[in-house]
N, C-alpha and C. Protein backbone atom coordinates (compact mmCIF):
# COMPACT_ATOMS: atom_id res chain seq x y z
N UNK A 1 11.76 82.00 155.39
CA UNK A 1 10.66 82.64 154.70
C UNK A 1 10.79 82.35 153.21
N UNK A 2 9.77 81.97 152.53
CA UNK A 2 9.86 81.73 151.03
C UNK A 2 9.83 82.93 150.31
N UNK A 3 10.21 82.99 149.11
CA UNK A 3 11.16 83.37 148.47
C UNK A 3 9.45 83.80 147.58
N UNK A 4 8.80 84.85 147.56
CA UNK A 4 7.33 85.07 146.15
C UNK A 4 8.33 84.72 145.34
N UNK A 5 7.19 83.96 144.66
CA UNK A 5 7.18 83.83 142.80
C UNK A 5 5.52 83.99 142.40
N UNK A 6 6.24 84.06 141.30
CA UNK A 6 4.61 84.34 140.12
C UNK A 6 3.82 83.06 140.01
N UNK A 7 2.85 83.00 139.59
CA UNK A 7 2.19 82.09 139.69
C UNK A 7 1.91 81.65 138.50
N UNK A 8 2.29 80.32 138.48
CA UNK A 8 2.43 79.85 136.85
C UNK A 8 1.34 79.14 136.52
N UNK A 9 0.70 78.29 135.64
CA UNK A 9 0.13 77.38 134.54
C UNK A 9 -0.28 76.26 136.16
N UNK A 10 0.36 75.32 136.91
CA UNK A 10 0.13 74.76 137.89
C UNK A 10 -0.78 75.13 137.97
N UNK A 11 -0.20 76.43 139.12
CA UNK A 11 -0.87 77.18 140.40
C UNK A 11 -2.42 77.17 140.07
N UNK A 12 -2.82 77.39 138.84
CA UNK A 12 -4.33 77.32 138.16
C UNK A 12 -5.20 75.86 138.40
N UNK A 13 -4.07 75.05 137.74
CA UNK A 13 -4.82 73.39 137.83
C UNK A 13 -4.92 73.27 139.39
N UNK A 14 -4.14 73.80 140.16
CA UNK A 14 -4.01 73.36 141.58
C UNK A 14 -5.72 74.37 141.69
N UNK A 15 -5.69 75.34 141.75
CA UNK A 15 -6.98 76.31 141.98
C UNK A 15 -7.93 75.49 142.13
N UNK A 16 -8.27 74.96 140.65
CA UNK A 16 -9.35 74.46 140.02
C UNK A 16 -9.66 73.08 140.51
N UNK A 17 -9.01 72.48 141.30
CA UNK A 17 -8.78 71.41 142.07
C UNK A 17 -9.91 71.99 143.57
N UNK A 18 -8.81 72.92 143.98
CA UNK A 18 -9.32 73.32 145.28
C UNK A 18 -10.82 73.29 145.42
N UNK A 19 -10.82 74.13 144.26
CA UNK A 19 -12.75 74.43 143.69
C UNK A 19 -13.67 73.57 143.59
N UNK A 20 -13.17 72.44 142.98
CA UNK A 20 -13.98 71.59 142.53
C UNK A 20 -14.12 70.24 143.60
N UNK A 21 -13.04 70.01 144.47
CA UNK A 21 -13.02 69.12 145.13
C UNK A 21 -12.10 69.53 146.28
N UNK A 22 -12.22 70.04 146.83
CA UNK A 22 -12.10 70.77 148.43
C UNK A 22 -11.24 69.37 149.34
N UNK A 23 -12.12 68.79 149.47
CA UNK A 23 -12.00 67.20 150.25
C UNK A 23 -10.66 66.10 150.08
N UNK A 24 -10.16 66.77 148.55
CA UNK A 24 -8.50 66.17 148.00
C UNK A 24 -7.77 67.35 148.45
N UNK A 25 -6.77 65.86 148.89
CA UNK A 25 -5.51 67.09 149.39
C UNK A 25 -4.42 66.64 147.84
N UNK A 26 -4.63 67.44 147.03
CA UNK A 26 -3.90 67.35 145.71
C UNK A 26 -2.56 68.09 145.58
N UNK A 27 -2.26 68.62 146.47
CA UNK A 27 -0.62 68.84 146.72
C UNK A 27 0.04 68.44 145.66
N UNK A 28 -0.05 66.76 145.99
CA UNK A 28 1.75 66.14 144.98
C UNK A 28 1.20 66.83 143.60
N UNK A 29 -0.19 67.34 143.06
CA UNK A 29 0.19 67.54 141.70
C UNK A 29 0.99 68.83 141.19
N UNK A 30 1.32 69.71 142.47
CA UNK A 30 2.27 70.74 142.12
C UNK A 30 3.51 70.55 141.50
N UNK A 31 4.56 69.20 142.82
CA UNK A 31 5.65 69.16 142.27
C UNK A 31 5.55 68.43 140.64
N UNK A 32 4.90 67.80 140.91
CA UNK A 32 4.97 66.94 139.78
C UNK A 32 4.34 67.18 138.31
N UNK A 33 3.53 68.02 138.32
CA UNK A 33 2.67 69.27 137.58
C UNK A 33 4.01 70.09 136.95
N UNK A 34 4.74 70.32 137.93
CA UNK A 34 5.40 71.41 137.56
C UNK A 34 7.09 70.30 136.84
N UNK A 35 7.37 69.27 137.36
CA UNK A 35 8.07 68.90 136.98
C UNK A 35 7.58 68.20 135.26
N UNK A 36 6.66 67.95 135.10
CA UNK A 36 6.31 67.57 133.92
C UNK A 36 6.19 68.12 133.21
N UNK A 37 5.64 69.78 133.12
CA UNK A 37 5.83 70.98 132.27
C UNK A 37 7.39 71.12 131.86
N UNK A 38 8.00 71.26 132.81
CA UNK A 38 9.18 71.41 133.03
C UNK A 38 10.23 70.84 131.73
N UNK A 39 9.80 69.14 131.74
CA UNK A 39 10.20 68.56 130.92
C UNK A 39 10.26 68.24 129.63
N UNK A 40 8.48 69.22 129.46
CA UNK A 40 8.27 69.31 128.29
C UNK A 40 9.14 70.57 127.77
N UNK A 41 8.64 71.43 128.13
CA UNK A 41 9.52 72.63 127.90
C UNK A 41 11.03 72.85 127.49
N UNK A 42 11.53 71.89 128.65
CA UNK A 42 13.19 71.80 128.23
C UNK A 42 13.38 70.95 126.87
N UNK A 43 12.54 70.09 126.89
CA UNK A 43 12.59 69.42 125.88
C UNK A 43 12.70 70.14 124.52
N UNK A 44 11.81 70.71 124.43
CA UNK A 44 11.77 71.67 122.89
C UNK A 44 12.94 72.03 122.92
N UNK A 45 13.45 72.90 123.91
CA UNK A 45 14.37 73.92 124.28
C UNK A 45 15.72 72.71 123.63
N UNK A 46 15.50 71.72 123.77
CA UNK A 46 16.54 70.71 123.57
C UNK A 46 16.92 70.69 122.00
N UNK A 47 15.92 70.16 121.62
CA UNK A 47 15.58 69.54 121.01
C UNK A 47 15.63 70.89 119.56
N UNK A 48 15.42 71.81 119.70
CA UNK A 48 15.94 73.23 119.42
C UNK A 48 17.52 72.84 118.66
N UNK A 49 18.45 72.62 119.31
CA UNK A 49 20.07 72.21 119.20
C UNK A 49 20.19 71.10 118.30
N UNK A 50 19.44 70.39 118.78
CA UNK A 50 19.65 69.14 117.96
C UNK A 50 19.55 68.80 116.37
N UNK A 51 18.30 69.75 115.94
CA UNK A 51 17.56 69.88 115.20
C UNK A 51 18.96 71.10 114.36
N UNK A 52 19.86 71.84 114.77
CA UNK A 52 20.45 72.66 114.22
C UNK A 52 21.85 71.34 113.37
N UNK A 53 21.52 70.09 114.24
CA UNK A 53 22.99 69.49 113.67
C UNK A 53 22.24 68.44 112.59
N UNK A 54 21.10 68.67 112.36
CA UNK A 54 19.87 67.26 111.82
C UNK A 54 19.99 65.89 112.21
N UNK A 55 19.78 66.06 114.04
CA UNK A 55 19.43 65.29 114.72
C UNK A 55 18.20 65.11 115.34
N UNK A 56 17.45 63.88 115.91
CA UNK A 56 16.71 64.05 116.61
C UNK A 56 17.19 63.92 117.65
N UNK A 57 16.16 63.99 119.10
CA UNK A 57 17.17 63.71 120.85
C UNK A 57 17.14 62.26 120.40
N UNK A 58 16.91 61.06 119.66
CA UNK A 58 17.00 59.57 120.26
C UNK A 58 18.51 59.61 119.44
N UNK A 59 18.53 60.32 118.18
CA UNK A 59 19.89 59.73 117.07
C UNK A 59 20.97 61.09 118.27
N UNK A 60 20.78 61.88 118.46
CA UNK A 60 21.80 62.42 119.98
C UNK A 60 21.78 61.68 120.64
N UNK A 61 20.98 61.23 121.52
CA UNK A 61 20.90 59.91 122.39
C UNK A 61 22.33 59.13 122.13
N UNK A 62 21.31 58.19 121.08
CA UNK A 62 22.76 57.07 120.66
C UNK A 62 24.04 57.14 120.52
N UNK A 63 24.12 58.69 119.85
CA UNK A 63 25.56 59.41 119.52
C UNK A 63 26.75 59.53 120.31
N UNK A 64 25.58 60.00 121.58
CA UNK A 64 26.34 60.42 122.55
C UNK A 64 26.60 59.60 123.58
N UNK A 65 25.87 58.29 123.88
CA UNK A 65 25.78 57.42 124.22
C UNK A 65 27.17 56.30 123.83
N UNK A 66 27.56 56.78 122.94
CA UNK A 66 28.72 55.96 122.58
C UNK A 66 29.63 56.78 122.19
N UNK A 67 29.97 57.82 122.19
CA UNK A 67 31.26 58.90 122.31
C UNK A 67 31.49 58.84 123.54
N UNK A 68 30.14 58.66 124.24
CA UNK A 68 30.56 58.86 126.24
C UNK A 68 31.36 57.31 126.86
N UNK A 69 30.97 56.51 126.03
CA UNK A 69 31.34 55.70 126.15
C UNK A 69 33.40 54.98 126.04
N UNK A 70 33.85 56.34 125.44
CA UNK A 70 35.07 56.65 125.04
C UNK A 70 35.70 55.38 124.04
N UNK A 71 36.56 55.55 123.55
CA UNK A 71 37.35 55.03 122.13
C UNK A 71 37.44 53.70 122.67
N UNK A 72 37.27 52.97 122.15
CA UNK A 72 37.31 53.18 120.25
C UNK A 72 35.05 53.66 120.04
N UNK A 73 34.51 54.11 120.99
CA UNK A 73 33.15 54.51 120.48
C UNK A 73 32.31 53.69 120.12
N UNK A 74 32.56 52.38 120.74
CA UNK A 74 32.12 51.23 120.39
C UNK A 74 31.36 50.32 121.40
N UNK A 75 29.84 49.76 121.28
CA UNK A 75 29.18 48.86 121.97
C UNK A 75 28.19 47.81 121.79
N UNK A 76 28.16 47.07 123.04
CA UNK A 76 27.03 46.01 121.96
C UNK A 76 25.85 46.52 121.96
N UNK A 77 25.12 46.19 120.93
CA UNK A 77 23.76 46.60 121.10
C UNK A 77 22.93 46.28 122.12
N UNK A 78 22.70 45.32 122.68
CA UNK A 78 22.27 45.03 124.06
C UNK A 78 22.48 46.17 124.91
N UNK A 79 24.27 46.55 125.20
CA UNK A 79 24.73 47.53 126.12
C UNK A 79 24.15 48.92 125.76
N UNK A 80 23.62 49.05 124.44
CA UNK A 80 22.84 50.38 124.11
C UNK A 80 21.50 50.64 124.37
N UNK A 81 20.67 49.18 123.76
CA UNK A 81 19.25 49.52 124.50
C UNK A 81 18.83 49.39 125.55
N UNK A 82 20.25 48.82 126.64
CA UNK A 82 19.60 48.81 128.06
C UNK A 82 19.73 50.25 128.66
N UNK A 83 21.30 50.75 128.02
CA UNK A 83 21.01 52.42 129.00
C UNK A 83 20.28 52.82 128.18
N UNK A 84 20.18 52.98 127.25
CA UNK A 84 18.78 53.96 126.32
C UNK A 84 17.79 53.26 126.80
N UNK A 85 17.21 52.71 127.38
CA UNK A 85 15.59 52.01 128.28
C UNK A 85 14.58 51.86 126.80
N UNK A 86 15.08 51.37 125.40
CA UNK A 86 14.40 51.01 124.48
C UNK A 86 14.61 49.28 124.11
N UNK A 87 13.04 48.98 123.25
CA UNK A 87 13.26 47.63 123.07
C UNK A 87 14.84 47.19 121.99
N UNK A 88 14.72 46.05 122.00
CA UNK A 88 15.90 45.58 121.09
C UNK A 88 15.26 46.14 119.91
N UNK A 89 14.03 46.01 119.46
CA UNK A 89 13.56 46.20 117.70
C UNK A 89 13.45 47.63 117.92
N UNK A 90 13.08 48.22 118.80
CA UNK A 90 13.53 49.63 118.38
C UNK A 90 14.74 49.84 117.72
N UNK A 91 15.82 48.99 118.77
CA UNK A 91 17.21 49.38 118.52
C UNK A 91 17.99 48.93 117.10
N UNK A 92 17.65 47.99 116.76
CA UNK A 92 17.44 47.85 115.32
C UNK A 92 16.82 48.62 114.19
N UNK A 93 15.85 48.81 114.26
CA UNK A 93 15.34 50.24 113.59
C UNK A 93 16.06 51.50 113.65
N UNK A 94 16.74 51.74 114.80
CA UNK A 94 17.49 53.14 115.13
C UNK A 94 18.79 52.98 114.09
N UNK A 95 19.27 51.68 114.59
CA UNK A 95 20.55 51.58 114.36
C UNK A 95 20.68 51.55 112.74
N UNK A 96 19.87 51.06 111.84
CA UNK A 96 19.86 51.21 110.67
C UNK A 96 19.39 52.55 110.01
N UNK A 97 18.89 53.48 111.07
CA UNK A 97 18.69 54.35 110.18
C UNK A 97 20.26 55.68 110.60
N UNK A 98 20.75 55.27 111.81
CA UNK A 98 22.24 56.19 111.97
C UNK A 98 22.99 55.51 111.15
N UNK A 99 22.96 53.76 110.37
CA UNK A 99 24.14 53.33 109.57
C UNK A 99 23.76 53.83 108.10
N UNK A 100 23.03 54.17 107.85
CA UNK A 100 22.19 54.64 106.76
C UNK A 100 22.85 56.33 106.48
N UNK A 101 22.99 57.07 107.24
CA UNK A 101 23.19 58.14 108.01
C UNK A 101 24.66 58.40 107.60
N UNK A 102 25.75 57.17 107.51
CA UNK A 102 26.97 56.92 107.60
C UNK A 102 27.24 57.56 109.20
N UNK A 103 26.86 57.55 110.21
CA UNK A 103 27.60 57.99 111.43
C UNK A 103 27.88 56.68 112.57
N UNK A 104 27.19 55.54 112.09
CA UNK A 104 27.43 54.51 112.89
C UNK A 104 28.26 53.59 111.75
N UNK A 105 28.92 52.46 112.39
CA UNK A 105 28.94 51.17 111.50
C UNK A 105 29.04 50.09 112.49
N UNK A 106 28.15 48.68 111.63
CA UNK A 106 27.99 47.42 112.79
C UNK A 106 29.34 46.67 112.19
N UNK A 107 30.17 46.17 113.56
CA UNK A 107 31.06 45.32 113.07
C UNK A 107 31.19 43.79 113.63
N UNK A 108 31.87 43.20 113.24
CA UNK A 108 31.55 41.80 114.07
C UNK A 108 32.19 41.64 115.60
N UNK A 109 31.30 40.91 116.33
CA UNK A 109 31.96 41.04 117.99
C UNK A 109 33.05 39.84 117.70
N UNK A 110 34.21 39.78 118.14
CA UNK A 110 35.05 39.23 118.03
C UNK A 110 35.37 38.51 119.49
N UNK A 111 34.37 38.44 120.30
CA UNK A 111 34.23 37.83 121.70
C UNK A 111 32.97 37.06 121.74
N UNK A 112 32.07 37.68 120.31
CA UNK A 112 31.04 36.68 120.21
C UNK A 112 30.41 36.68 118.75
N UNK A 113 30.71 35.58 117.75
CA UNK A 113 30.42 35.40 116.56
C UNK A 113 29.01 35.14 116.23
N UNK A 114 28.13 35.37 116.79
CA UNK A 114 26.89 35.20 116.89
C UNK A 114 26.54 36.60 117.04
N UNK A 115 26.91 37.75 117.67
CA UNK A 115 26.56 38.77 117.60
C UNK A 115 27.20 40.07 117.21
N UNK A 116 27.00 41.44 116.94
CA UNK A 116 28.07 42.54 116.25
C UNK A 116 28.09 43.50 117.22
N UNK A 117 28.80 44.64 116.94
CA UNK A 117 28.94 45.88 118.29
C UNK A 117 28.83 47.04 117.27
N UNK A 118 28.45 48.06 117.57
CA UNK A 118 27.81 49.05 117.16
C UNK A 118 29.29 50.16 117.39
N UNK A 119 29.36 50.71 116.27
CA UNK A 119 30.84 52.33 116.19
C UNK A 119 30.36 53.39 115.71
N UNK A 120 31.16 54.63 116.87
CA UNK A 120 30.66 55.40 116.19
C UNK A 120 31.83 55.81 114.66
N UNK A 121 31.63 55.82 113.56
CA UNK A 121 32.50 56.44 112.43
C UNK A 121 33.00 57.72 112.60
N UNK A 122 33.86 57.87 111.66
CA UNK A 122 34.88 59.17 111.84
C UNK A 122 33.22 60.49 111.75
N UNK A 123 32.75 60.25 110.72
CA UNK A 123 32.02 61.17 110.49
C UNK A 123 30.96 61.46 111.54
N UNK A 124 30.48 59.81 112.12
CA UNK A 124 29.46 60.36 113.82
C UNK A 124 30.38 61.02 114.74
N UNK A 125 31.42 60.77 115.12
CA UNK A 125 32.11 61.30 116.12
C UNK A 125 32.46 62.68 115.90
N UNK A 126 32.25 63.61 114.47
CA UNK A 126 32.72 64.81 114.38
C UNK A 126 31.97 65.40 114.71
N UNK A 127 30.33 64.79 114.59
CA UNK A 127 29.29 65.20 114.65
C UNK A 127 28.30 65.44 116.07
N UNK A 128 28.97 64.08 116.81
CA UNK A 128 28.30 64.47 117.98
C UNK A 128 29.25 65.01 118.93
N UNK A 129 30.82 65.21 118.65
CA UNK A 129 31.72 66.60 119.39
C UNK A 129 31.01 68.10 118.59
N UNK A 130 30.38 68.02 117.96
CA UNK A 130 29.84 69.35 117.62
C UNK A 130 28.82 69.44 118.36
N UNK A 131 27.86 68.43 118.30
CA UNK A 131 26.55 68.74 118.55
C UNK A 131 26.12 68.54 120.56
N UNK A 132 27.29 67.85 121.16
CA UNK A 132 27.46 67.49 122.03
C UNK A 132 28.00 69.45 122.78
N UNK A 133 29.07 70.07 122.34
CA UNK A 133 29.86 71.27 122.52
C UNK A 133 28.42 72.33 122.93
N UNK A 134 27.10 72.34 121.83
CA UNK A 134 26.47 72.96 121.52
C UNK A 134 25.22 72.45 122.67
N UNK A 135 25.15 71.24 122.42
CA UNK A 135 23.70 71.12 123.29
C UNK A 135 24.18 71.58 125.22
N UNK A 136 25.73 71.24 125.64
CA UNK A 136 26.18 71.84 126.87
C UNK A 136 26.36 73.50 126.68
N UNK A 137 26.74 74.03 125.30
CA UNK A 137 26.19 75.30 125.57
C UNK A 137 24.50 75.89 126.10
N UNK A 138 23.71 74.74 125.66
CA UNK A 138 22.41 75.27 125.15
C UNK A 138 21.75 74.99 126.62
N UNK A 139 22.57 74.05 127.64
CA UNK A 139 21.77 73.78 129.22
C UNK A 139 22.64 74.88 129.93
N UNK A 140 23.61 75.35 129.77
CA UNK A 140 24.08 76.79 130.42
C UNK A 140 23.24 78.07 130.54
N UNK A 141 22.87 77.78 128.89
CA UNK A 141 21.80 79.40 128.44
C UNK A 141 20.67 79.02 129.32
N UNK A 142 20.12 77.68 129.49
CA UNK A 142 18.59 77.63 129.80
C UNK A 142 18.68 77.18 131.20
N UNK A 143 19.52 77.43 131.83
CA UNK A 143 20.04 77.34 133.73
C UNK A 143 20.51 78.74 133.96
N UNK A 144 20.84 79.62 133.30
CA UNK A 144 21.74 80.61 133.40
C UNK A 144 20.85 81.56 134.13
N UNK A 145 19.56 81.84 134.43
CA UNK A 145 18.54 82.86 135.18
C UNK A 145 18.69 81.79 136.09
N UNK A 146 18.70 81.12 136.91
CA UNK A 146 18.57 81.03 138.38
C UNK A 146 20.17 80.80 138.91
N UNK A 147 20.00 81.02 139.99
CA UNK A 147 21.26 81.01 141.38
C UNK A 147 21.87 79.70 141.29
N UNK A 148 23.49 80.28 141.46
CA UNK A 148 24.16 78.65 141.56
C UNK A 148 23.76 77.74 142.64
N UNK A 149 23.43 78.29 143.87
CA UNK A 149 23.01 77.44 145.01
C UNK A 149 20.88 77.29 145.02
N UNK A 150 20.58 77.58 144.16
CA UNK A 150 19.44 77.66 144.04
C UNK A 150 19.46 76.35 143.12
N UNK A 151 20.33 76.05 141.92
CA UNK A 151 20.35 75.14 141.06
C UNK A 151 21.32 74.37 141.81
N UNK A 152 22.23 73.80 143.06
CA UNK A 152 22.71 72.95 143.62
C UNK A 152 21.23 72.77 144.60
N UNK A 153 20.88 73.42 144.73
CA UNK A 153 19.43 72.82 145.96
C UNK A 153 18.74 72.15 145.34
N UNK A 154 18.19 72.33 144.13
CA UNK A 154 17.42 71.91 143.37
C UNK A 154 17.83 70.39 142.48
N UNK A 155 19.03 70.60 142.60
CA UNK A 155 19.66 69.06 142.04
C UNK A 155 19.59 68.47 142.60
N UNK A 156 19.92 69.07 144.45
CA UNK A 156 20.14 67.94 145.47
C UNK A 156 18.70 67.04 145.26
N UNK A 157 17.50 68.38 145.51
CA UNK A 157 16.45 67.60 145.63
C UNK A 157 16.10 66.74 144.67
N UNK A 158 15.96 66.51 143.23
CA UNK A 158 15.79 66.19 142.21
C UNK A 158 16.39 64.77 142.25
N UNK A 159 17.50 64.66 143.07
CA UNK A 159 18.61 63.87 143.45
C UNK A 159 17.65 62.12 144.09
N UNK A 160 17.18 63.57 145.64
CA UNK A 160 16.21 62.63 146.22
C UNK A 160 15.09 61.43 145.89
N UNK A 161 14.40 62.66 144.79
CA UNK A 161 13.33 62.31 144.12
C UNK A 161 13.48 60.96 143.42
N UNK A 162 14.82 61.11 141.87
CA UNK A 162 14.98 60.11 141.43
C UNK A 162 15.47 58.72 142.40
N UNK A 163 15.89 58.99 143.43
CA UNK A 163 16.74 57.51 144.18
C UNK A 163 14.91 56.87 144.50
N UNK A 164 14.13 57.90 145.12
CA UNK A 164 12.68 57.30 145.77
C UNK A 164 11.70 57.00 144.07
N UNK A 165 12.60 57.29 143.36
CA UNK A 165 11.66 56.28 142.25
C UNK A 165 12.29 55.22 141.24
N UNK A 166 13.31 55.67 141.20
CA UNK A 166 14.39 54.62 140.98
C UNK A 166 14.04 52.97 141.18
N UNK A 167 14.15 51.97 140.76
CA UNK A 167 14.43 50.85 141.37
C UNK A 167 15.43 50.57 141.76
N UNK A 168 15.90 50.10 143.25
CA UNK A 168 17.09 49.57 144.06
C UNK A 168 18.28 49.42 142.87
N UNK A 169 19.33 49.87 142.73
CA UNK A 169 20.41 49.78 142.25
C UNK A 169 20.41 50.17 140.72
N UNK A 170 19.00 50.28 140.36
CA UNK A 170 19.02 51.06 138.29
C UNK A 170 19.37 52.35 138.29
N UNK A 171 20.55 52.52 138.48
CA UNK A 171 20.88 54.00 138.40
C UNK A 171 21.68 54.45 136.95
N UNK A 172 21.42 53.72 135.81
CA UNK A 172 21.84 53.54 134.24
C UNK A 172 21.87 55.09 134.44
N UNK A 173 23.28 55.59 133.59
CA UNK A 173 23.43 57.37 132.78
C UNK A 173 22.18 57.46 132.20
C-alpha cells in the first residue's frame, strides 16, 4: 500500500495535462517533472555552501575534482574536461580564472612537452578540505527528513535510471 503524500507543484502540471488532453498518457512527466525540480532545488540548496567559501559549483567542481583525485592533486587538462563533461575552451577559461584565484597552478607535463597538468596549490587544497567538509555536511542536513531505507530505495532506483540513460560503459564520477 502506498505510503499518502501531499501533493506537490507536479501533481498540478500532471492535472492540467489530464484536462487538457485526456488521450496522453503523460505519466513519465511525473518522475521526471519531479526529478528536475528536484535538481533545481538541490541545486540552490548547493550552491548555498559554496557561495559561503566564494565558490561557484563549476570552481567546486574542479576543486574537488582534483583533491579527489588524491596527491600530488594533479591532472591533465584533457583528464578534467572529460569527467567535468565541458569543452576544452571552457576548460581554459575555467582554468585561468582558479590560476588567477591562486588555488590552481599549470605545470609542465613531463611525459609530454607539448602539453601541462593542472595542481591543486597549497592554498586550493585548504580550501576545498573546507569547502568539501561543509558541502558533505550540507547533503546530510538536506537528506536528513527522509528514512535511511527510503533514501537506499531511492538510490537504488536512481541507480537504475542513470545505467538506462547512461551510454554503455560512460559511467565518469
Amino acid at each position: 500500500m502506498a505510503t499518502p503524500r501531499q501533493p506537490d507543484a507536479v501533481d498540478a502540471i500532471l492535472a492540467q495535462w489530464h484536462q487538457e488532453r485526456p488521450d496522453l498518457d503523460v505519466s513519465p512527466m511525473g518522475p521526471l517533472g519531479r526529478i528536475k525540480r528536484c535538481a533545481s532545488l538541490l541545486q540552490r540548496r548547493l550552491d548555498e555552501t559554496f557561495a559561503g567559501f566564494g565558490l561557484s559549483f563549476w570552481e567546486f567542481d574542479v576543486l574537488a575534482t582534483l583533491r579527489r583525485s588524491g596527491a600530488p592533486y594533479c591532472l591533465a587538462p584533457t583528464t578534467l574536461f572529460s569527467t567535468l563533461m565541458v569543452t576544452s575552451g571552457t576548460m581554459t577559461h575555467r582554468m585561468g580564472k582558479l590560476e588567477s584565484q591562486g588555488w590552481i597552478t599549470r605545470l609542465p607535463n613531463p611525459a609530454d612537452a607539448r602539453s601541462s597538468l593542472v595542481q591543486l596549490t597549497a592554498e586550493g587544497l585548504a580550501l576545498i578540505d573546507r569547502a568539501v567538509e561543509a558541502h558533505v555536511a550540507n547533503q546530510h542536513r538536506i537528506l536528513a527528513p527522509i528514512k535511511a531505507a527510503d533514501l537506499a530505495a531511492l538510490d537504488a532506483r536512481l541507480s537504475m535510471l542513470l545505467a538506462a540513460l547512461e551510454p554503455s560503459g560512460d559511467s565518469q564520477p
